[in-house]
Protein backbone atom coordinates (compact mmCIF):
# COMPACT_ATOMS: atom_id res chain seq x y z
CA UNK A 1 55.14 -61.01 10.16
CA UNK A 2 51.80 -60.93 8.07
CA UNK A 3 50.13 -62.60 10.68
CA UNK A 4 51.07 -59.41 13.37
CA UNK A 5 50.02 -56.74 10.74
CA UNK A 6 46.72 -58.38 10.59
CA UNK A 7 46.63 -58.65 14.12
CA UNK A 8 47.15 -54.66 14.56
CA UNK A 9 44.79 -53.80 12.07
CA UNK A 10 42.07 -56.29 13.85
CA UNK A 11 43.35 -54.67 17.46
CA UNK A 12 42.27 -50.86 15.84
CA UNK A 13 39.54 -51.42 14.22
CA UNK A 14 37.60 -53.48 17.04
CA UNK A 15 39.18 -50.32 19.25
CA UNK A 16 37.53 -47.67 17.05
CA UNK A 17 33.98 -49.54 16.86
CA UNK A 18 34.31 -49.56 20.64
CA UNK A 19 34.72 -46.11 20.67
CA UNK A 20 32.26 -45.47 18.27
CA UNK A 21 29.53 -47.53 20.14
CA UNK A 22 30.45 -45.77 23.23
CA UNK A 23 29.83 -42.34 21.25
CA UNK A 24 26.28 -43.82 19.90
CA UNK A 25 25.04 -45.12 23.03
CA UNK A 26 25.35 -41.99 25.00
CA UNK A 27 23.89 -40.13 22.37
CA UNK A 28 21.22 -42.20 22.33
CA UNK A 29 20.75 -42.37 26.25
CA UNK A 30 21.38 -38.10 26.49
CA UNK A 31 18.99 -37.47 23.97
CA UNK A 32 15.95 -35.90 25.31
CA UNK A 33 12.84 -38.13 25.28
CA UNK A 34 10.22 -37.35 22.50
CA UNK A 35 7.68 -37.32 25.11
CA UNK A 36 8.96 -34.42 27.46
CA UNK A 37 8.61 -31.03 28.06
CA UNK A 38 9.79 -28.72 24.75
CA UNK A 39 12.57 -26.87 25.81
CA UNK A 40 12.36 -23.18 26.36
CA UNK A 41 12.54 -20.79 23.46
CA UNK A 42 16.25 -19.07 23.45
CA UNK A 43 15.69 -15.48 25.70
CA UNK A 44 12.71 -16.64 27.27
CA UNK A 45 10.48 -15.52 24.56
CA UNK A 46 7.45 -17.36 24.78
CA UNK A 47 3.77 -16.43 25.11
CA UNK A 48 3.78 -15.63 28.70
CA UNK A 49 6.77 -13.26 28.23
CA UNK A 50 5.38 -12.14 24.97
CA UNK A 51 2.06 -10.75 26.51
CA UNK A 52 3.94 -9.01 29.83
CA UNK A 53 6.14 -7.20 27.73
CA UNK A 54 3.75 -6.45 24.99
CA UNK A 55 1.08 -5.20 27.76
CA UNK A 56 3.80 -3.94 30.26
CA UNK A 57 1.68 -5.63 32.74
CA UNK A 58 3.00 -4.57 36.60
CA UNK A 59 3.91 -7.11 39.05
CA UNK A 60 0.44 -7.53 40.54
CA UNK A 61 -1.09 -8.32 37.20
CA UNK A 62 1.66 -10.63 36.52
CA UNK A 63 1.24 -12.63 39.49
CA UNK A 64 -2.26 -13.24 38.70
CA UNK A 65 -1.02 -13.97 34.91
CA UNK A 66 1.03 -16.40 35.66
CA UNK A 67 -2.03 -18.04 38.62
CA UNK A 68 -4.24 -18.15 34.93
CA UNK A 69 -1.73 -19.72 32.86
CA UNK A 70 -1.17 -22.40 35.81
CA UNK A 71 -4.72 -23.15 35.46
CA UNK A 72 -5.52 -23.33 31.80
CA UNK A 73 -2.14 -25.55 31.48
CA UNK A 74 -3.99 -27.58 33.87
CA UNK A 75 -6.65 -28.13 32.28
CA UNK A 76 -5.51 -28.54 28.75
CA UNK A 77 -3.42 -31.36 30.13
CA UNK A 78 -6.49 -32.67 31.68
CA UNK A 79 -8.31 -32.20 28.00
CA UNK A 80 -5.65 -33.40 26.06
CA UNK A 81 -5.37 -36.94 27.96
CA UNK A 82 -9.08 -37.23 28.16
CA UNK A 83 -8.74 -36.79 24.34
CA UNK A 84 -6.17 -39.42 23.80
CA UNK A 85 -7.50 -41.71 25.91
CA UNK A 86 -10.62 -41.51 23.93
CA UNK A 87 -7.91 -41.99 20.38
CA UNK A 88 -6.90 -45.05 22.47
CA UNK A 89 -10.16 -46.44 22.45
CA UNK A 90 -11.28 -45.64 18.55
CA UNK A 91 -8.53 -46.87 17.15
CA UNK A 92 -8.33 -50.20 19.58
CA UNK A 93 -11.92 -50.76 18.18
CA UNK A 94 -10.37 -50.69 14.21
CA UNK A 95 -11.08 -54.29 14.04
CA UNK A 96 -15.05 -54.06 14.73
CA UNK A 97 -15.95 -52.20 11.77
CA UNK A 98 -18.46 -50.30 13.72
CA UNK A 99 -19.28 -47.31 12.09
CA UNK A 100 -21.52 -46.34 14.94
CA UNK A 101 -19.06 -46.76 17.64
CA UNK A 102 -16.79 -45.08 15.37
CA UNK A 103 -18.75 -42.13 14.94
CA UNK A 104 -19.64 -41.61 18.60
CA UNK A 105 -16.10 -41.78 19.46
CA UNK A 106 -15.30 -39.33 17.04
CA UNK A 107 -17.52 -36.83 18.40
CA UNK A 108 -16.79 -37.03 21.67
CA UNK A 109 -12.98 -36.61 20.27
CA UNK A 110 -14.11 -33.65 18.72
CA UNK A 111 -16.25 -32.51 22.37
CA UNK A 112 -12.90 -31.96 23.41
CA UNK A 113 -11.36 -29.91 21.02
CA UNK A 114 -14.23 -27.82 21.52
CA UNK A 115 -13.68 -27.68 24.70
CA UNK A 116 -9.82 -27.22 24.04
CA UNK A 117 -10.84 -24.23 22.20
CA UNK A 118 -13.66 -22.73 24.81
CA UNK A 119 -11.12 -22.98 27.93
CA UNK A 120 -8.56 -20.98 25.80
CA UNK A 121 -10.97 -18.18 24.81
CA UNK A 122 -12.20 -17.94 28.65
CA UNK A 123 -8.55 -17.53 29.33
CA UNK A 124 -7.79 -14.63 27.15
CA UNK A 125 -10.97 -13.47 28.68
CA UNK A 126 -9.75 -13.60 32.03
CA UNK A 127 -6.53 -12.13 31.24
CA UNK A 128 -8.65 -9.37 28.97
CA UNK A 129 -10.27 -8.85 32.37
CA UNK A 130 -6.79 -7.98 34.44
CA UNK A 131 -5.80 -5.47 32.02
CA UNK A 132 -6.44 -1.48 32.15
CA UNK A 133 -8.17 -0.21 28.90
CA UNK A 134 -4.97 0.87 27.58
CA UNK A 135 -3.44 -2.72 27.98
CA UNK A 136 -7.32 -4.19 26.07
CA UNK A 137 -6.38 -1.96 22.86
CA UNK A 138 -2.70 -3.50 23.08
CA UNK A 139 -4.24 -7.40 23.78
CA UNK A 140 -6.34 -6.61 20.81
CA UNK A 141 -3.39 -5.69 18.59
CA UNK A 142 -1.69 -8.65 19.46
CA UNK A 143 -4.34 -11.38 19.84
CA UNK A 144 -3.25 -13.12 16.23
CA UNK A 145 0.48 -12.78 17.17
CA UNK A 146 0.02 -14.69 20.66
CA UNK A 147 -2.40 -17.37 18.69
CA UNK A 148 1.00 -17.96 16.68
CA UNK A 149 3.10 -18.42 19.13
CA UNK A 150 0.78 -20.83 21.18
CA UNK A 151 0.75 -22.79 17.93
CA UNK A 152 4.43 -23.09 18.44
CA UNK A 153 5.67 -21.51 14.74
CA UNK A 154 5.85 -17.50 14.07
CA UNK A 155 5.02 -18.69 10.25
CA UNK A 156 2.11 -20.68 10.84
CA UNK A 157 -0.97 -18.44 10.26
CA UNK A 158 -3.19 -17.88 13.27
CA UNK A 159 -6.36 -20.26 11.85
CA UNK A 160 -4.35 -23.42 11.21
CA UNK A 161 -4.20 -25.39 14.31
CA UNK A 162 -0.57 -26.49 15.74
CA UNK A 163 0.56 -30.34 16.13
CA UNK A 164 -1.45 -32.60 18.63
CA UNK A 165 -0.54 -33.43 21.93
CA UNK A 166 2.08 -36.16 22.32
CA UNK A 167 -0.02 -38.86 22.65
CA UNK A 168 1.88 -41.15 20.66
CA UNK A 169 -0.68 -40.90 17.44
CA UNK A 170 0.95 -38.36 15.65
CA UNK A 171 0.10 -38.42 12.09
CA UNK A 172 3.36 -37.55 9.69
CA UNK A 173 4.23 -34.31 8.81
CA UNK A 174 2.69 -32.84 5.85
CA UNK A 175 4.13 -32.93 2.62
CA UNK A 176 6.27 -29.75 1.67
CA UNK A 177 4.25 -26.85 0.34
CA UNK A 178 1.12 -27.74 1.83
């Protein structure tokens, strides 16, 4: 009789770690993947949707929007992956010590943050450029809030630049407070 209690009690709990395997491994497999697309803000809320409303830009101005924003997305891609191909490279080089090599790495690194940075000013300029004068006062009014929400945080203040591309070289967070 023991030996059938300790049977049943085997029988459920090998059942339940079945189960909860089956519950881990398609969390684990429905998860989305660190390396894709954020997804949307809740409402549609984010900087493109921001500046129409903000500007009340009309549907001819909006199609040419949205024509800029395909080609500044472009090329930040294009920036960011020269970029980390160029992280690639420093920090496969640890080992040689070079502080030369390092150096010139570093800079061209920092080339394309600087070029990061110039492509997004030419784009506010070109979307500066679609607006009527009445719409320039209201992009100038909200310049700092868009800068925020490009930066992906409402809190973070407009001069502190967001998190890097996902380039698998992410430093850790900061500490609390900081």
């Amino acid at each position: 009789m023991n030996s059938n209690r300790t049977f049943y009690i085997l029988l459920v709990t090998v059942v339940l770690l079945v189960i909860c395997n089956i519950g881990l491994m398609f969390t684990i497999w429905h998860k989305p993947h660190p390396d894709g697309p954020p997804p949307p803000p809740p409402g549609g809320h984010g900087p493109r949707n921001f500046v129409i409303e903000h500007l009340n830009l009309n549907n001819d101005q909006i199609s040419k929007y949205d024509q800029l924003i395909k080609e500044h997305q472009q090329s930040m891609t294009d920036l960011r992956q020269s970029a980390a191909g160029l992280r690639a490279v420093l920090f496969a080089a640890l080992e040689r010590q070079d502080t030369h090599f390092t150096d010139s790495v570093a800079s061209l690194i920092a080339g394309k943050q600087k070029e990061i940075e110039l492509v997004t000013y030419a784009h506010f300029g070109q979307l500066r450029a679609l607006c009527t004068d009445s719409q320039k006062k209201g992009l100038d009014n909200i310049m700092s809030d868009v800068i925020k929400k490009m930066n992906g945080s409402p809190n973070r203040p407009a001069d502190r630049p967001g998190p890097p591309p996902g380039d698998g070289h992410e430093a850790p967070p900061p500490p609390p407070g900081n």
